[in-house]
Protein backbone atom coordinates (compact mmCIF):
# COMPACT_ATOMS: atom_id res chain seq x y z
CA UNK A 1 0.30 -37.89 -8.04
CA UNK A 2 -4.11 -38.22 -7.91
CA UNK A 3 -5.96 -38.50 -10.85
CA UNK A 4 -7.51 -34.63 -11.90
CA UNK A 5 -11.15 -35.32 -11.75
CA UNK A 6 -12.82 -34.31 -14.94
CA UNK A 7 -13.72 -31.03 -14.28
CA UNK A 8 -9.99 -30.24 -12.47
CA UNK A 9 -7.62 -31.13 -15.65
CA UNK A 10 -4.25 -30.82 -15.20
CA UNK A 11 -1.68 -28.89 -16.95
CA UNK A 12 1.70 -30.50 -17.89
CA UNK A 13 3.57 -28.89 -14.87
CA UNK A 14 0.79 -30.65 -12.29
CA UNK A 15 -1.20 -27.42 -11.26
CA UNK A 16 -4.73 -27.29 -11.64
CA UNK A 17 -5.14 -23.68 -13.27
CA UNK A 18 -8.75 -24.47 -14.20
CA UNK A 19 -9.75 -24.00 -10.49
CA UNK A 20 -8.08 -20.84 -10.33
CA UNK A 21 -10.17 -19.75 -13.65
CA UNK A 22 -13.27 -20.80 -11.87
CA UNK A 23 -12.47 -18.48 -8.80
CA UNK A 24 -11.16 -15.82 -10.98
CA UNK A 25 -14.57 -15.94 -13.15
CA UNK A 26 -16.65 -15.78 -9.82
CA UNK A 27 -15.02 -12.47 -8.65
CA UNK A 28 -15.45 -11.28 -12.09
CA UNK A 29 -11.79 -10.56 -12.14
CA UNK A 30 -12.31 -7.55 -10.26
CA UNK A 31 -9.32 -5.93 -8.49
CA UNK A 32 -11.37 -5.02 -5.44
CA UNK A 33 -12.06 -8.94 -5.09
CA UNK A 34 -8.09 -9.95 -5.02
CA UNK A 35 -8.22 -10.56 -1.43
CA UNK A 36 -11.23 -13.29 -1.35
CA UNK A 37 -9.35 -14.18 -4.53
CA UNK A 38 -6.47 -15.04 -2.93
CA UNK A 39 -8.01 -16.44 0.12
CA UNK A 40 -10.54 -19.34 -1.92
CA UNK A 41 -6.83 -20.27 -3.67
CA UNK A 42 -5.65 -20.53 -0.84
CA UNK A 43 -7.84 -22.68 0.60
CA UNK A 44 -7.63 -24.42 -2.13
CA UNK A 45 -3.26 -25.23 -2.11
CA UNK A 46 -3.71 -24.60 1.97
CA UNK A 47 -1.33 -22.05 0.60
CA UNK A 48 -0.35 -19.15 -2.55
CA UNK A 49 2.28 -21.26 -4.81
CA UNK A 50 4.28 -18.80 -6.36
CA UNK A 51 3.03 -19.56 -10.21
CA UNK A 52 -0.38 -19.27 -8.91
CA UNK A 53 -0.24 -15.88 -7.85
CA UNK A 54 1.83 -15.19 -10.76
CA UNK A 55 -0.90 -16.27 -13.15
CA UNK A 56 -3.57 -14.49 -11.08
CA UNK A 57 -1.67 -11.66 -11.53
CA UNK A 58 -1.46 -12.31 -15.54
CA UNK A 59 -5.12 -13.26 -15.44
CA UNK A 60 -6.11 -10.09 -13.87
CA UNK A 61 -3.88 -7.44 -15.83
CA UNK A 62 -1.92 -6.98 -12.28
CA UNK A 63 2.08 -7.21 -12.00
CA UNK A 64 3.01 -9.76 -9.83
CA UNK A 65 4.71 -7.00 -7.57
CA UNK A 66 0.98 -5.95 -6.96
CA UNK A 67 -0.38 -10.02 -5.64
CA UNK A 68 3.04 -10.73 -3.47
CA UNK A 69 2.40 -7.54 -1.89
CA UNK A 70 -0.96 -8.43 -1.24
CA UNK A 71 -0.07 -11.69 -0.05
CA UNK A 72 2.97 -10.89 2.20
CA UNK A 73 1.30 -7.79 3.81
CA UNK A 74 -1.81 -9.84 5.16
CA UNK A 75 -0.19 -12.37 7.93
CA UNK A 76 -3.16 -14.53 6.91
CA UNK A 77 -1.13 -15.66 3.67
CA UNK A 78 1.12 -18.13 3.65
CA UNK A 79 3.76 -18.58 0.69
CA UNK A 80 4.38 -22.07 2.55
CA UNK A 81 2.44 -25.48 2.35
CA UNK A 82 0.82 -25.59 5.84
CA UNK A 83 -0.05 -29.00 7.70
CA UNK A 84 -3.51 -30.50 7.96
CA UNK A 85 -3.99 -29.26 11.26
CA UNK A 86 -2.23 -25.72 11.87
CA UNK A 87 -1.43 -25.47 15.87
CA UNK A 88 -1.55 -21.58 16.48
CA UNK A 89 0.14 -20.48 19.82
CA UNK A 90 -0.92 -17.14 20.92
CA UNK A 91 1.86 -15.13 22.52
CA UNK A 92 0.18 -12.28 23.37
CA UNK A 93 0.86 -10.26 26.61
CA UNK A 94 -1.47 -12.44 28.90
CA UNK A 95 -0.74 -15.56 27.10
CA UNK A 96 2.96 -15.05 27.21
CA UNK A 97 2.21 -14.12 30.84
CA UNK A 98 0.65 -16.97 31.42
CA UNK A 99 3.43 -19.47 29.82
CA UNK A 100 2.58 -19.78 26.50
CA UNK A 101 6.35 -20.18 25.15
CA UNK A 102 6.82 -23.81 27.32
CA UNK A 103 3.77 -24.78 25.48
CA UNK A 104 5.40 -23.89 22.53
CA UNK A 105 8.34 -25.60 22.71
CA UNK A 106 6.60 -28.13 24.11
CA UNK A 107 4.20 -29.12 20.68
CA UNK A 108 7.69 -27.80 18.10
CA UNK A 109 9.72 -30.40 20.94
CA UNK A 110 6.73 -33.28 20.25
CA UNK A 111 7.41 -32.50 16.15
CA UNK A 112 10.74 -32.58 15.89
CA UNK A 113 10.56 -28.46 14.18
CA UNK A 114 13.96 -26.97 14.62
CA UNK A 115 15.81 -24.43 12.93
CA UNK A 116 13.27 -22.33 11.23
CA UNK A 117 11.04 -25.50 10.11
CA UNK A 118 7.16 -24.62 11.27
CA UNK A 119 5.57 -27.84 9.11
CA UNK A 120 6.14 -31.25 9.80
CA UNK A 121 8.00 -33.33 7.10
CA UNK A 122 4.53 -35.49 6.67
CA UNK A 123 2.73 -32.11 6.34
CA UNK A 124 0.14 -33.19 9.11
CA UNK A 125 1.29 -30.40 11.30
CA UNK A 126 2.31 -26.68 11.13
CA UNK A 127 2.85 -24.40 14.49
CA UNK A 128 3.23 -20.80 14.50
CA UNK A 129 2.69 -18.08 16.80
CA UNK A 130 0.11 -15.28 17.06
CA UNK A 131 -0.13 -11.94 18.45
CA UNK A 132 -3.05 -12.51 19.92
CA UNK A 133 -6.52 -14.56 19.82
CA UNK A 134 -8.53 -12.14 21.36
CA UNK A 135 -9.41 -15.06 24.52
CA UNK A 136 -7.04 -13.61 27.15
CA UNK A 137 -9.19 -14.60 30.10
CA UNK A 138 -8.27 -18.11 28.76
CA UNK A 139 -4.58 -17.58 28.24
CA UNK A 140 -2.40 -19.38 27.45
CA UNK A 141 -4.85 -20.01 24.35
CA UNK A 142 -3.92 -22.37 21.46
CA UNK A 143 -6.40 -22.55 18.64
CA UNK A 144 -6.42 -25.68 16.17
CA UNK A 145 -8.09 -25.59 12.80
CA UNK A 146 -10.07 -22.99 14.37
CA UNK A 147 -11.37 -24.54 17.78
CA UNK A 148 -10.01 -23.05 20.61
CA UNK A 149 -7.99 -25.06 23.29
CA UNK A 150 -7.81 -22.39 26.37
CA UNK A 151 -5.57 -22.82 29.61
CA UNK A 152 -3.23 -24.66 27.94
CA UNK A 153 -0.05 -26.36 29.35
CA UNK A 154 2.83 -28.41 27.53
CA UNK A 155 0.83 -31.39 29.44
CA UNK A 156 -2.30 -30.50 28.18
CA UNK A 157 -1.21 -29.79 24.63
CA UNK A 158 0.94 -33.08 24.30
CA UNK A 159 -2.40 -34.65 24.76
CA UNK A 160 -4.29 -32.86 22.05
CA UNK A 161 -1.00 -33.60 19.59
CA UNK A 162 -0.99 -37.10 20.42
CA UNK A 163 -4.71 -37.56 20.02
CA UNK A 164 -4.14 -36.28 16.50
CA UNK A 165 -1.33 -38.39 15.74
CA UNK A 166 -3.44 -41.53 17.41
CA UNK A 167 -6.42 -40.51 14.90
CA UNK A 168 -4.28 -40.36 11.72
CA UNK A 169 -2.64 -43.85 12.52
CA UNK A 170 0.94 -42.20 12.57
């Protein structure tokens, strides 16, 4: 476990509430802010911990009923811990078309993800797929912590994984 930096303390369970306050106190607690709300926390975790959005909820006079549904609604929320670099597949018609699903299983091969498991056990990688990136001209289309990787082929992919793996020194 780090060190809380002075401004970050630490509550006895380990979770840094006083950045949620902080986020809270910028969107003035407003209900029509929840969204960004839960988007800067979530950038924050790199996902919505469960007590989190629970004491959001508390904070801002909501039932938690109210911030899951929020959060599980919106397919940019994730209730999981997601890697340092998220590998999104697009699967869209022209992707799919175009063989996205062989580059698929090609990166969840290159991880070792089976059964349901989308994030590495190091949490340096998550994979999912997407309905569709909006680059179909490019398809198949990966993006990676936002930068698009177009014409993509399990070949070409394996490359971009393993230059991430080369620059983390796993």
């Amino acid at each position: 476990m780090t060190t809380a930096s002075k401004d970050e303390s630490l509550n006895v369970s380990g979770v840094n509430y006083l950045k949620v306050d902080k986020i809270l106190e910028r969107f003035e607690y407003k209900k029509s802010n929840l969204i960004a709300i839960l988007q800067e926390v979530q950038t924050h975790f790199n996902f919505l911990p469960e007590n989190i959005m629970t004491y959001i909820g508390t904070k801002m006079n909501l039932s938690p009923a109210t911030i899951f549904g929020v959060a599980t609604f919106y397919s940019q929320f994730s209730l999981e811990p997601k890697g340092k670099y998220v590998v999104k597949i697009c699967d869209g018609t022209a992707c799919h078309v175009r063989g996205s699903m062989p580059v698929y299983d090609a990166v969840m091969n290159r991880l070792k993800l089976v059964d349901g498991k989308f994030t590495t056990d190091d949490g340096l990688f998550s994979v999912e797929t997407v309905s569709c990136l909006g680059a179909c001209g490019l398809a198949p289309v990966c993006v990676i912590n936002e930068k698009i990787y177009p014409k993509m082929t399990p070949d070409a992919i394996l490359t971009i994984i393993n230059n991430f793996v080369a620059e983390e020194g796993v």
